[in-house]
C-alpha atoms as a PDB file:
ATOM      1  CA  UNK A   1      33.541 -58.097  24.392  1.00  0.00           C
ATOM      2  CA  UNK A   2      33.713 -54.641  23.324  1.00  0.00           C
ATOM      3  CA  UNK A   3      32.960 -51.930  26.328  1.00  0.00           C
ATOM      4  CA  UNK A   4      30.481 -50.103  23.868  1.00  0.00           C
ATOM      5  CA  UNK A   5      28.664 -53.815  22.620  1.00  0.00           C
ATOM      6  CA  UNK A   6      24.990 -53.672  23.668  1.00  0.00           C
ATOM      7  CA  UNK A   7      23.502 -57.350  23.774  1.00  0.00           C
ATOM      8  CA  UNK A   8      20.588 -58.895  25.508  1.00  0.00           C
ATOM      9  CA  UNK A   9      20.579 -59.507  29.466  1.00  0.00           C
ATOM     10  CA  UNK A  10      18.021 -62.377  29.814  1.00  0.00           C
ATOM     11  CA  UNK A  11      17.312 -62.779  33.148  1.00  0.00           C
ATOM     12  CA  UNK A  12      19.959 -60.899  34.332  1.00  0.00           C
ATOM     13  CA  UNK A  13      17.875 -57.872  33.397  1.00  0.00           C
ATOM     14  CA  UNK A  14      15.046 -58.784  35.698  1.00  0.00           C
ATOM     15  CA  UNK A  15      16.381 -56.999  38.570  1.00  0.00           C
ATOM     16  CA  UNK A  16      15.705 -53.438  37.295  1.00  0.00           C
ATOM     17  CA  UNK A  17      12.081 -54.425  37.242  1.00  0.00           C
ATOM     18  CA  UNK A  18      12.444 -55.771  40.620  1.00  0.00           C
ATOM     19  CA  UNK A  19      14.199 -52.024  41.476  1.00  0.00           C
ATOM     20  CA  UNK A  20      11.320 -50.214  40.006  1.00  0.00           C
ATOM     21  CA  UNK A  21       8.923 -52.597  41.789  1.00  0.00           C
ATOM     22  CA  UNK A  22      10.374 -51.143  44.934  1.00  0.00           C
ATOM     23  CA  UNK A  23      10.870 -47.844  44.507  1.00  0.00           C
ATOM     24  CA  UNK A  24       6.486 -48.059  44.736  1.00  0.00           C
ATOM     25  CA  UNK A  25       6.981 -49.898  47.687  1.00  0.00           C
ATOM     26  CA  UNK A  26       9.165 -47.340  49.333  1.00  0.00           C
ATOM     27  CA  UNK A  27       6.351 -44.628  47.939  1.00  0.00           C
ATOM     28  CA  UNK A  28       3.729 -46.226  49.147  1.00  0.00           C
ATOM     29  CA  UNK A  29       1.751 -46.872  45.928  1.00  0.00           C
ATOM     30  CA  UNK A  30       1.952 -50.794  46.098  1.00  0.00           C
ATOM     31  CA  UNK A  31       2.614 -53.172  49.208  1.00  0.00           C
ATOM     32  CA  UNK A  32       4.647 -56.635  48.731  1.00  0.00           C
ATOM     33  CA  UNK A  33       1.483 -58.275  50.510  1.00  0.00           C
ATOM     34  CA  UNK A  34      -1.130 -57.003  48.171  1.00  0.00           C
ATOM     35  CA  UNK A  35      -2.285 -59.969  45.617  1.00  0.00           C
ATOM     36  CA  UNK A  36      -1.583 -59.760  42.009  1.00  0.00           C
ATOM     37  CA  UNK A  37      -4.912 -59.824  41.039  1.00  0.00           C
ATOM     38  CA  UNK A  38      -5.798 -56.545  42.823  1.00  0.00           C
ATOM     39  CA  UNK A  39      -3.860 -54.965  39.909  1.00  0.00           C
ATOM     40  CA  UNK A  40      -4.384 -57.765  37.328  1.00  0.00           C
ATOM     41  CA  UNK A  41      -7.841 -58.466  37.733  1.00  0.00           C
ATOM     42  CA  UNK A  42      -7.662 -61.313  35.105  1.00  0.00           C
ATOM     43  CA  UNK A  43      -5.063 -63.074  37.153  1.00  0.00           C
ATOM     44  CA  UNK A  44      -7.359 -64.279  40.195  1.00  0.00           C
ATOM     45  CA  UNK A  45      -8.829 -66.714  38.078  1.00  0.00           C
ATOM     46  CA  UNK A  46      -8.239 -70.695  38.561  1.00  0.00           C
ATOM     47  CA  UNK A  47      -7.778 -70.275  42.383  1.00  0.00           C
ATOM     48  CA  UNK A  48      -4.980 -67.875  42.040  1.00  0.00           C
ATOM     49  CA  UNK A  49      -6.137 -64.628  43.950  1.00  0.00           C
ATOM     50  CA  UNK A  50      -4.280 -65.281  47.130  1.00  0.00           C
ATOM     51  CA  UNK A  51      -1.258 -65.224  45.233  1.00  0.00           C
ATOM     52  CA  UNK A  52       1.362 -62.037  46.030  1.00  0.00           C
ATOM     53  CA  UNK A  53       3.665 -59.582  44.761  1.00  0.00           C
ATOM     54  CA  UNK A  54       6.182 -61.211  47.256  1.00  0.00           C
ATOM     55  CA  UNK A  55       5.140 -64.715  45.822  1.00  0.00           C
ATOM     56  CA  UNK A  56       6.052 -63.457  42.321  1.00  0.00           C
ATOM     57  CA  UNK A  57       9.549 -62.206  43.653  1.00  0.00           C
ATOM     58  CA  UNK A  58      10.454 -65.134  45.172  1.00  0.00           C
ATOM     59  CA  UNK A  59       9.283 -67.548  42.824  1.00  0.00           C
ATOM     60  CA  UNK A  60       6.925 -69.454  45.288  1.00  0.00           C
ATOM     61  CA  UNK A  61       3.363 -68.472  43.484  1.00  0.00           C
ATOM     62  CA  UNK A  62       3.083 -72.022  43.112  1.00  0.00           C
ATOM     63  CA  UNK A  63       1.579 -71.356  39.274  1.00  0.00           C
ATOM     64  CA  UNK A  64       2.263 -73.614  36.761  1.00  0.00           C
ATOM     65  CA  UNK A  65       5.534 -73.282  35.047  1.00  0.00           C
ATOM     66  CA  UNK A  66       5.783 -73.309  31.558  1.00  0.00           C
ATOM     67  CA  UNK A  67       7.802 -72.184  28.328  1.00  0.00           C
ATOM     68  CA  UNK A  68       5.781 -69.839  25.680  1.00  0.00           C
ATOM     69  CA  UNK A  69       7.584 -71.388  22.581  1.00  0.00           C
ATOM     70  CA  UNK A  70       3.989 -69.769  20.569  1.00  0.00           C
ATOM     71  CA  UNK A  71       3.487 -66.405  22.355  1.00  0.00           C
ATOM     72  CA  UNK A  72       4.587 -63.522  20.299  1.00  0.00           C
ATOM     73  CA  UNK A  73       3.814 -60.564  22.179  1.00  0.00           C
ATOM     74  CA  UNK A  74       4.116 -59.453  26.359  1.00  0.00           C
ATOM     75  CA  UNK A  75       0.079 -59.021  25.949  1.00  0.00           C
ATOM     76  CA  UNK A  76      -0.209 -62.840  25.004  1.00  0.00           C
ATOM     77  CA  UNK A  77       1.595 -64.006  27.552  1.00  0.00           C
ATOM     78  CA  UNK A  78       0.106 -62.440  29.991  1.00  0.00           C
ATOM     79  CA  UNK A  79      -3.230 -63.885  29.017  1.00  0.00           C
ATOM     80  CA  UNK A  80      -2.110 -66.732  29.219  1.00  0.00           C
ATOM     81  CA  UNK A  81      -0.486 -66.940  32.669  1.00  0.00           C
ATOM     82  CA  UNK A  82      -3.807 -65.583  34.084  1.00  0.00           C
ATOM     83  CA  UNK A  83      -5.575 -68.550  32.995  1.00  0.00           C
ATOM     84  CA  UNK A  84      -2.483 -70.901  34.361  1.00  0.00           C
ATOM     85  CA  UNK A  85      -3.422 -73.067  37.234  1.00  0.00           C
ATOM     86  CA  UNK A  86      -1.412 -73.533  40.325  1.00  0.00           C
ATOM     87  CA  UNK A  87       0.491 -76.719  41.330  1.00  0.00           C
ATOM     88  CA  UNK A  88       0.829 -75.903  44.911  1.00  0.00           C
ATOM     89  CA  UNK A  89      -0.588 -73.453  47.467  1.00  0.00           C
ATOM     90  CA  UNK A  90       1.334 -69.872  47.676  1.00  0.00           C
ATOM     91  CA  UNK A  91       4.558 -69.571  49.423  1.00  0.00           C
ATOM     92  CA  UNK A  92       4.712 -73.736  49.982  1.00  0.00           C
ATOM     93  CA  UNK A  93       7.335 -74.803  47.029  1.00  0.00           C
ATOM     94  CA  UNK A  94       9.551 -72.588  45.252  1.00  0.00           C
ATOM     95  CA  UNK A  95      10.049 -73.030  41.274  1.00  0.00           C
ATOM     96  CA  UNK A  96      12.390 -69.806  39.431  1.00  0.00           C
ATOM     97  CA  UNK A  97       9.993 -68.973  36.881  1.00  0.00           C
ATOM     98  CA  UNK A  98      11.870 -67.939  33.712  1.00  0.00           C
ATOM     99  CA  UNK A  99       8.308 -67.126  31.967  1.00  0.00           C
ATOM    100  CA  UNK A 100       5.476 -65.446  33.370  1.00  0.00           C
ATOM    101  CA  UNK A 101       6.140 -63.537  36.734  1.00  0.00           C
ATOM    102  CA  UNK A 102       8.070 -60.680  35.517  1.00  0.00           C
ATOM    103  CA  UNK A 103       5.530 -60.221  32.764  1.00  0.00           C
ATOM    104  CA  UNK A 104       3.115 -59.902  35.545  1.00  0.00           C
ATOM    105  CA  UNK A 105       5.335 -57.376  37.573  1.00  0.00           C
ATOM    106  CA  UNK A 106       5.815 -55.383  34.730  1.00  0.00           C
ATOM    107  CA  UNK A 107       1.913 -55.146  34.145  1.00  0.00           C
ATOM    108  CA  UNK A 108       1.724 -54.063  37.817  1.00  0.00           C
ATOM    109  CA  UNK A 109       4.279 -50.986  37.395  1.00  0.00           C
ATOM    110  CA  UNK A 110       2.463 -49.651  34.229  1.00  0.00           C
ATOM    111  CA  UNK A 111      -1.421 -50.150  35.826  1.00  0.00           C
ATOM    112  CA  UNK A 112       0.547 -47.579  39.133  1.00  0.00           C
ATOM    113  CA  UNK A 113       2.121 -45.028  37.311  1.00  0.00           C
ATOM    114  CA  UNK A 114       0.195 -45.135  33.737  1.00  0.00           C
ATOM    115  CA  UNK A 115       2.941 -45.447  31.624  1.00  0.00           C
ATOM    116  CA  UNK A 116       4.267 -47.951  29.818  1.00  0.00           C
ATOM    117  CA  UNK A 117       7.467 -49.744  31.895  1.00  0.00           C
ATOM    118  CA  UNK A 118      10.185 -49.306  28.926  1.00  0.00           C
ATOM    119  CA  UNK A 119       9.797 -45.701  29.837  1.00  0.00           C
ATOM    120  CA  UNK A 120       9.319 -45.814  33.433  1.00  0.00           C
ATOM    121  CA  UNK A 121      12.992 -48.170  34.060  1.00  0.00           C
ATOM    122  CA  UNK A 122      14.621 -46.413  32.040  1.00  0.00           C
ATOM    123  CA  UNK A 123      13.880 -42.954  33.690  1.00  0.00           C
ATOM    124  CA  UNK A 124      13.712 -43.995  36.985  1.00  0.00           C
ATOM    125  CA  UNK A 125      16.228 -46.644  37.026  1.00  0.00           C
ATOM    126  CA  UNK A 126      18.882 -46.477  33.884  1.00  0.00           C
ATOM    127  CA  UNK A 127      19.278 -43.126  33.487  1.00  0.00           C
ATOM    128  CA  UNK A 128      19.813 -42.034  37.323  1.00  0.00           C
ATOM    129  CA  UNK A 129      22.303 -44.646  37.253  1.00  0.00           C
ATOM    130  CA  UNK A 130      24.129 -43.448  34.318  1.00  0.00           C
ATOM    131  CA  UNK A 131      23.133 -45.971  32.065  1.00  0.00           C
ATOM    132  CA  UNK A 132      22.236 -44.148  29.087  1.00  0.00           C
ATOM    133  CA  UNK A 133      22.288 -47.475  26.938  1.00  0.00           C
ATOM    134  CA  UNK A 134      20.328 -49.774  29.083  1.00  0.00           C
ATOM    135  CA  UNK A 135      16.678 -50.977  28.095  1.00  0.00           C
ATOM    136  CA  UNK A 136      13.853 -53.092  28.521  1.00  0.00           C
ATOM    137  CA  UNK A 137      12.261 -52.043  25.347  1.00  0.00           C
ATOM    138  CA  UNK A 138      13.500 -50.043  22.608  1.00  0.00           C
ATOM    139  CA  UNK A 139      11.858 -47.473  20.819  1.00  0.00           C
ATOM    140  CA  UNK A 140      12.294 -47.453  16.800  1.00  0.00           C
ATOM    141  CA  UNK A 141      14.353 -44.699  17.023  1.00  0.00           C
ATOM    142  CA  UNK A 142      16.707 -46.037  19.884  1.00  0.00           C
ATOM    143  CA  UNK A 143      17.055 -49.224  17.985  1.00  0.00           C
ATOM    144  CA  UNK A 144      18.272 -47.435  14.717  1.00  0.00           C
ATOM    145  CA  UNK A 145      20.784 -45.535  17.087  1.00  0.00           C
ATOM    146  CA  UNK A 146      22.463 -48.630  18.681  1.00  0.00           C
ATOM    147  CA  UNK A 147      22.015 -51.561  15.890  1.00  0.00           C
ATOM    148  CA  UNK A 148      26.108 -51.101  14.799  1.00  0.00           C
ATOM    149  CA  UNK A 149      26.528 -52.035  18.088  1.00  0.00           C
ATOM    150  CA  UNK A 150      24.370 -54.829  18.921  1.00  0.00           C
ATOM    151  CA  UNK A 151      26.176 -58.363  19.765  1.00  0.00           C
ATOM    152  CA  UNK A 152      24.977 -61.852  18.957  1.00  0.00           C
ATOM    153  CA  UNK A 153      24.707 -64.177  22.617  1.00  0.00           C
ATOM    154  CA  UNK A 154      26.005 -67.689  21.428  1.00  0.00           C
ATOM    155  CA  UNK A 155      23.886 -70.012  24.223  1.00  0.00           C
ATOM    156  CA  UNK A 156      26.192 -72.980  25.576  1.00  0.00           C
ATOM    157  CA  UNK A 157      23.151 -75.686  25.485  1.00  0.00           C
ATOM    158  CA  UNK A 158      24.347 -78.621  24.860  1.00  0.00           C
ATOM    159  CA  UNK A 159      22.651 -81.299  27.239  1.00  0.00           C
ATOM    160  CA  UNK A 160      20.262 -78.396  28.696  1.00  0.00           C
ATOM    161  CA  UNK A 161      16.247 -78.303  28.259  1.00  0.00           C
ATOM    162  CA  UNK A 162      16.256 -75.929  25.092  1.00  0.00           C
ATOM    163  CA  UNK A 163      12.730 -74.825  25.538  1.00  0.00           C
ATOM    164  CA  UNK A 164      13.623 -71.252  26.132  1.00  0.00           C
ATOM    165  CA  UNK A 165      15.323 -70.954  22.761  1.00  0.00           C
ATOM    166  CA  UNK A 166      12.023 -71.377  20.493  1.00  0.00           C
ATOM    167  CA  UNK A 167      10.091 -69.090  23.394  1.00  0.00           C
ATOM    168  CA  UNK A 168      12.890 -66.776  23.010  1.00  0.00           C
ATOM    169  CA  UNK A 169      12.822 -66.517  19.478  1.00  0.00           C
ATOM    170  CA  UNK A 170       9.124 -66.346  18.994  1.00  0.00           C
ATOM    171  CA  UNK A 171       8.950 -63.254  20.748  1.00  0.00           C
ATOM    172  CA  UNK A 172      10.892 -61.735  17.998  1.00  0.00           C
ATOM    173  CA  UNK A 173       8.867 -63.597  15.087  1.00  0.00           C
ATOM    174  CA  UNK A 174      11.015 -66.407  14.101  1.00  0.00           C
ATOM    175  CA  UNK A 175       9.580 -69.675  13.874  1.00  0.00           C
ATOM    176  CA  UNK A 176      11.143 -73.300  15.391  1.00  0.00           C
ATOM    177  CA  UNK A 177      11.707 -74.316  12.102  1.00  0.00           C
ATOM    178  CA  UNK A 178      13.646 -71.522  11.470  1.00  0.00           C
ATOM    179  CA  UNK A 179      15.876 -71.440  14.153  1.00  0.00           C
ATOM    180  CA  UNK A 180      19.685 -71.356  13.699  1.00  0.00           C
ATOM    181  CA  UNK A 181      21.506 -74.803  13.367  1.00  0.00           C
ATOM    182  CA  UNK A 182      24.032 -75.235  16.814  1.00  0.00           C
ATOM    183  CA  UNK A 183      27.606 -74.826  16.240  1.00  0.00           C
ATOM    184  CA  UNK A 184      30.387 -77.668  16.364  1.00  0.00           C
ATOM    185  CA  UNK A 185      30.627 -77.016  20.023  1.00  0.00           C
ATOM    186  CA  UNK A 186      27.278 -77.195  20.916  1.00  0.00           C
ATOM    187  CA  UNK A 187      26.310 -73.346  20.719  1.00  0.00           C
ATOM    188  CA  UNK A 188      23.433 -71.822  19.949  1.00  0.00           C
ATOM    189  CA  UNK A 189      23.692 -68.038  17.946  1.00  0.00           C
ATOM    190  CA  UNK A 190      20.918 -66.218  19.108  1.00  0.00           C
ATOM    191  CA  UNK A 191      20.870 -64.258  15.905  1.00  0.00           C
ATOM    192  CA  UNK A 192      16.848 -62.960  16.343  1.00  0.00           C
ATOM    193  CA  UNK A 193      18.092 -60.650  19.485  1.00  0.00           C
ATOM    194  CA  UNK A 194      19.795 -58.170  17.190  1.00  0.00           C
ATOM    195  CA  UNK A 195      16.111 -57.951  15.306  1.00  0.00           C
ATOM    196  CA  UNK A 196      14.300 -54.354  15.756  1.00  0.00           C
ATOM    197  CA  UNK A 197      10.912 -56.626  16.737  1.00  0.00           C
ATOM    198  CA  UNK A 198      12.940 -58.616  19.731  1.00  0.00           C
ATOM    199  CA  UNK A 199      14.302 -54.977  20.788  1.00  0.00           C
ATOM    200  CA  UNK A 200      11.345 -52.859  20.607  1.00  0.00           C
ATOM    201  CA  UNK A 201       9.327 -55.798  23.065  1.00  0.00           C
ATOM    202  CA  UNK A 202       9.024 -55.082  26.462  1.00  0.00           C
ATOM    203  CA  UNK A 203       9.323 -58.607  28.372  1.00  0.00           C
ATOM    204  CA  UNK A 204      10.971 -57.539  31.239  1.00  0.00           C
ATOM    205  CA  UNK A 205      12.112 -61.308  32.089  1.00  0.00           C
ATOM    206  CA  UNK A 206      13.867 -61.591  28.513  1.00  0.00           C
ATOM    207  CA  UNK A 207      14.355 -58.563  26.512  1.00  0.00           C
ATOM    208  CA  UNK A 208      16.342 -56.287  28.325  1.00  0.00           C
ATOM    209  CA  UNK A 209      19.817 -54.839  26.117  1.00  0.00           C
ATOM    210  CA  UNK A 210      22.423 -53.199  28.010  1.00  0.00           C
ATOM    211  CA  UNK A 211      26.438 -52.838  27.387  1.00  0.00           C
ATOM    212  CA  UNK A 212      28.737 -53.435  30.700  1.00  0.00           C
ATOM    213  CA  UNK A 213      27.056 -50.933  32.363  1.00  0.00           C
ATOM    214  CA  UNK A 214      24.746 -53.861  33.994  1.00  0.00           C
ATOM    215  CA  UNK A 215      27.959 -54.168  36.272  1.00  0.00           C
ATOM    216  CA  UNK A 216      27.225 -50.502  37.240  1.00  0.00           C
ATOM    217  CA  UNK A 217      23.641 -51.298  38.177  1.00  0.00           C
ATOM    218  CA  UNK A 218      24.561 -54.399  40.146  1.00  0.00           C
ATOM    219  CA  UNK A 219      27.297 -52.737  42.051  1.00  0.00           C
ATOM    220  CA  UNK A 220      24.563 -49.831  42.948  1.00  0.00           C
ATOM    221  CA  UNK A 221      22.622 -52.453  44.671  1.00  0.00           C
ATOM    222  CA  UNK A 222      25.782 -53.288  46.733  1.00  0.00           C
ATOM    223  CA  UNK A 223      25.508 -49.457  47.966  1.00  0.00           C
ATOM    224  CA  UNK A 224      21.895 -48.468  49.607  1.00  0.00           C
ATOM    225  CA  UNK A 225      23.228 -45.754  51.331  1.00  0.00           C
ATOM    226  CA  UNK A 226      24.885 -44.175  48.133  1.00  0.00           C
ATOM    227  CA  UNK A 227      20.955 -44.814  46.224  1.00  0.00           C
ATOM    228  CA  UNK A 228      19.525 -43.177  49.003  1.00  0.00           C
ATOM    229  CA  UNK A 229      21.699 -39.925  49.216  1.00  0.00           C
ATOM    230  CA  UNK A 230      21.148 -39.327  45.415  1.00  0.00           C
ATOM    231  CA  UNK A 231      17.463 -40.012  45.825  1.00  0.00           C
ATOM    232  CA  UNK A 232      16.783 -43.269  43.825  1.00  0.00           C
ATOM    233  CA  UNK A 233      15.634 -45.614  46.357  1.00  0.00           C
ATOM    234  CA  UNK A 234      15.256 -45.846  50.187  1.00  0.00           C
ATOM    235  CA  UNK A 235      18.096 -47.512  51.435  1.00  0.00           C
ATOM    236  CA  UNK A 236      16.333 -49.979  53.917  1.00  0.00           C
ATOM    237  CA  UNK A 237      13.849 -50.901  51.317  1.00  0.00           C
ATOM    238  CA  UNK A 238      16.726 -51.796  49.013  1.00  0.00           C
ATOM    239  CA  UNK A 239      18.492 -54.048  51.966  1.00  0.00           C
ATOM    240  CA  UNK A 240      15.267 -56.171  52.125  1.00  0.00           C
ATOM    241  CA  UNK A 241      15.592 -56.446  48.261  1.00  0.00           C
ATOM    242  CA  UNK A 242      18.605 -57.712  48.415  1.00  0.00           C
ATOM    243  CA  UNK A 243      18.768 -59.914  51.550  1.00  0.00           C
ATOM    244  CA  UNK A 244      17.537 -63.350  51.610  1.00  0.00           C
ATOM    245  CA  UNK A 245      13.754 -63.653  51.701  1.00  0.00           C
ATOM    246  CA  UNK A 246      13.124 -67.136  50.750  1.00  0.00           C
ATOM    247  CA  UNK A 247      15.502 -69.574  52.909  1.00  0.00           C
ATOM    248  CA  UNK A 248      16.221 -73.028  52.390  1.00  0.00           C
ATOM    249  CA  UNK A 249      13.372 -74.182  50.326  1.00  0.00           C
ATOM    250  CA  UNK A 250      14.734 -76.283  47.501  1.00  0.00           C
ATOM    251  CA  UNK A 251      13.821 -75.346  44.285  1.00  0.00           C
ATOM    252  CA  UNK A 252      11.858 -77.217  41.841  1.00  0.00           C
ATOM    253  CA  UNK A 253      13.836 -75.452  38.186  1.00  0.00           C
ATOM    254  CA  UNK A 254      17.388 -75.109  39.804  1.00  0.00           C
ATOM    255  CA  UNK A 255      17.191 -78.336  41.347  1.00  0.00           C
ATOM    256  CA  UNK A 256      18.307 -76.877  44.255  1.00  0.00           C
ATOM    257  CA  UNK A 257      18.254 -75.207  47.391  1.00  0.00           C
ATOM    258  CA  UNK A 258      18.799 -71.972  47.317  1.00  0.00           C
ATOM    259  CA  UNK A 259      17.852 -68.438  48.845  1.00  0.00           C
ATOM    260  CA  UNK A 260      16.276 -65.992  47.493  1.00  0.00           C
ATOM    261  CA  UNK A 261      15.344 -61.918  47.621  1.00  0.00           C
ATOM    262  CA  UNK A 262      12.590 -60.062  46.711  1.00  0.00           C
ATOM    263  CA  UNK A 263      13.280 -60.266  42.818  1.00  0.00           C
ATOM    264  CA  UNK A 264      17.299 -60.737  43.202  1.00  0.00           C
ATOM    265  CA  UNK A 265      19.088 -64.171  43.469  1.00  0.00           C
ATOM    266  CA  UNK A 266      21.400 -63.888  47.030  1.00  0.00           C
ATOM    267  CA  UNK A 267      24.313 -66.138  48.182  1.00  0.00           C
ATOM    268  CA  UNK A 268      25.303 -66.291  44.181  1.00  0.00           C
ATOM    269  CA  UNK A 269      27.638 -69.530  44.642  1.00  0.00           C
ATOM    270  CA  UNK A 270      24.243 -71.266  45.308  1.00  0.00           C
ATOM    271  CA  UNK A 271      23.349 -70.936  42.156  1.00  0.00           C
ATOM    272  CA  UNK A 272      24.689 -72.007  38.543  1.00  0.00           C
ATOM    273  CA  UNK A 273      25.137 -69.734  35.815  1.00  0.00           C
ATOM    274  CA  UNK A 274      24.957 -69.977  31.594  1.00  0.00           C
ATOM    275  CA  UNK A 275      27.952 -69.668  29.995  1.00  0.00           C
ATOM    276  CA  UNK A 276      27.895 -67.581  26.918  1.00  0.00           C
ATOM    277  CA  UNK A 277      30.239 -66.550  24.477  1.00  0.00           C
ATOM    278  CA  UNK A 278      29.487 -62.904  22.361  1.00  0.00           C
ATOM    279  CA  UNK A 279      30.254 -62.226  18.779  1.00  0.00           C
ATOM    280  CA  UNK A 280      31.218 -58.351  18.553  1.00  0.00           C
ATOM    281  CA  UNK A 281      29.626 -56.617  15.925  1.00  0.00           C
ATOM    282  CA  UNK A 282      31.620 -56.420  12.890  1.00  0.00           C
ATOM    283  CA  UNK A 283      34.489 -59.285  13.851  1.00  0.00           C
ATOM    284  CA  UNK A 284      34.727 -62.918  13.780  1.00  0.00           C
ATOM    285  CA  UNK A 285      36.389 -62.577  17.335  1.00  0.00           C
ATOM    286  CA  UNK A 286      34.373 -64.382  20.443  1.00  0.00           C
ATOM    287  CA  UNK A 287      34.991 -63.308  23.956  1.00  0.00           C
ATOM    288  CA  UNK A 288      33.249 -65.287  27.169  1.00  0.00           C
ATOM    289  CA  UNK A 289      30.743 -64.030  28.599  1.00  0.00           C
ATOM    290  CA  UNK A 290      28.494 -65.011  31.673  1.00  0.00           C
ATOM    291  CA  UNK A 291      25.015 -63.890  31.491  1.00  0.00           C
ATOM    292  CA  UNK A 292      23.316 -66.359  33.935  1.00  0.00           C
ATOM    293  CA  UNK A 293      24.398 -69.795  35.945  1.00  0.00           C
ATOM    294  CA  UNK A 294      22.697 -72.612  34.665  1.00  0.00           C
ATOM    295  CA  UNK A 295      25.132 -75.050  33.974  1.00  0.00           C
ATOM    296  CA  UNK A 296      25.738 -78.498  33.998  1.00  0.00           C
ATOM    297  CA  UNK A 297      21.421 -78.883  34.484  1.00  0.00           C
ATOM    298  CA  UNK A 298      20.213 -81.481  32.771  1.00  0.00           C
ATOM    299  CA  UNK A 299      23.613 -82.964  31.654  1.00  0.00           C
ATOM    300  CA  UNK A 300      24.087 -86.435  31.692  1.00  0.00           C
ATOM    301  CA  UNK A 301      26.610 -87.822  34.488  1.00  0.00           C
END
């Protein structure tokens, strides 16, 4: 992997929405404790308006868990998890929810500060970090600035649900049927991610695009004191970010148990990450790459 080669996060991305998330907290616009629907009025319905921002962070809404393989757009998505029922009450089982929550967090940030949230990470987060190539949403002309550089993710999925693939990929307009063959070796090219349509959406839980400087952003949250002094985010609100929340519940998706922070996995070597390997743009040459730890799930013994 090429130090310059933008590709997309995935999940790995959803962090910076979780940062954003509390730099409101440590304003005082927004409190962890206030329910969703107080912001997404649409979302109390079903018997879901007890359901928190903390819920949504830690993955224990208790709403049902799904995989958008039709949803096109952020907007249809979140129509349809406001009309999603929940399995279990709030804060009793704990499921990571690839689809659905982030979407919801990201609706939250825009509804405070009236912008939309491609713009609001990437000034308040990115860019006081440094990372002038990081995004959760490109704009036309940001797109045509980077493409050169843009890198294919090559998914290891072989024995893994592949349900994420086809949501992935509708999001940037391409059809199951038209989805990539796998590889000899069981990979899937994630060719669509390069697309100007999967770069320009904002789905805070998929679509983010950043070079190596996501290392940058994950060693910031190592410093709180360093945030604070340069004014990007209180340091004690940042320490309950980033410290375990959720304890010892056993998750229903990783299969599990497994602690969690307010939007940020903690005590990584719980968890299991995706392997992926990177084409660089212009080359033939592959380079490893992890993006997320989800291996082995599924796999037969």
């Amino acid at each position: 992997m090429l130090k310059e080669s933008i590709f997309c996060q995935n999940c790995t991305m959803k962090p910076a929405t979780s940062i954003a998330l509390a730099q409101l907290v440590s304003q005082g616009e927004l409190a962890l404790d206030q329910p969703v629907s107080h912001f997404v009025p649409g979302f109390a319905q079903n018997n879901k308006e007890h359901i928190t921002l903390r819920h949504l962070l830690t993955h224990t809404s208790g709403v049902e868990l799904f995989a958008p393989a039709k949803l096109a757009s952020a907007q249809e998505l979140l129509d349809d998890v406001c009309r999603r029922r929940p399995h279990s009450a709030p804060g009793t089982q704990a499921a990571y929810w690839t689809f659905g929550a982030w979407v919801l967090l990201g609706t939250v940030i825009e509804t405070v500060v009236g912008r939309p949230l491609s713009a609001h990470i990437r000034d308040r987060v990115f860019l006081p970090l440094g990372m002038e190539d990081s995004f959760v949403g490109m704009t036309g002309e940001q797109w045509t600035a980077v493409v050169d550089r843009l890198g294919v993710s090559y998914v290891d999925v072989r024995g893994m649900d592949l349900d994420f693939v086809p949501a992935a990929a509708a999001a940037a307009g391409v059809g199951v049927d038209q989805l990539p063959a796998l590889t000899e070796d069981g990979f899937v090219p994630m060719e669509w991610e390069a697309s100007e349509r999967a770069c320009a959406s904002t789905l805070p839980e998929q679509s983010g695009y950043a070079p190596t400087d996501m290392a940058r952003f994950y060693d910031a949250l190592l410093r709180p004191d360093e945030l604070a002094q340069r004014g990007i985010l209180d340091a004690d609100i940042l320490r309950v970010f980033t410290s375990a929340q959720r304890r010892g519940m056993y998750d229903l998706v990783l299969l599990r148990v497994c602690d969690f922070g307010l939007g940020i996995m903690v005590n990584v070597r719980d968890h299991q990450l995706v392997i992926v390997a990177l084409r660089i743009p212009g080359s033939s040459d592959f380079r490893g790459v992890i993006v997320a730890r989800r291996d082995q799930l599924g796999r037969p013994a």
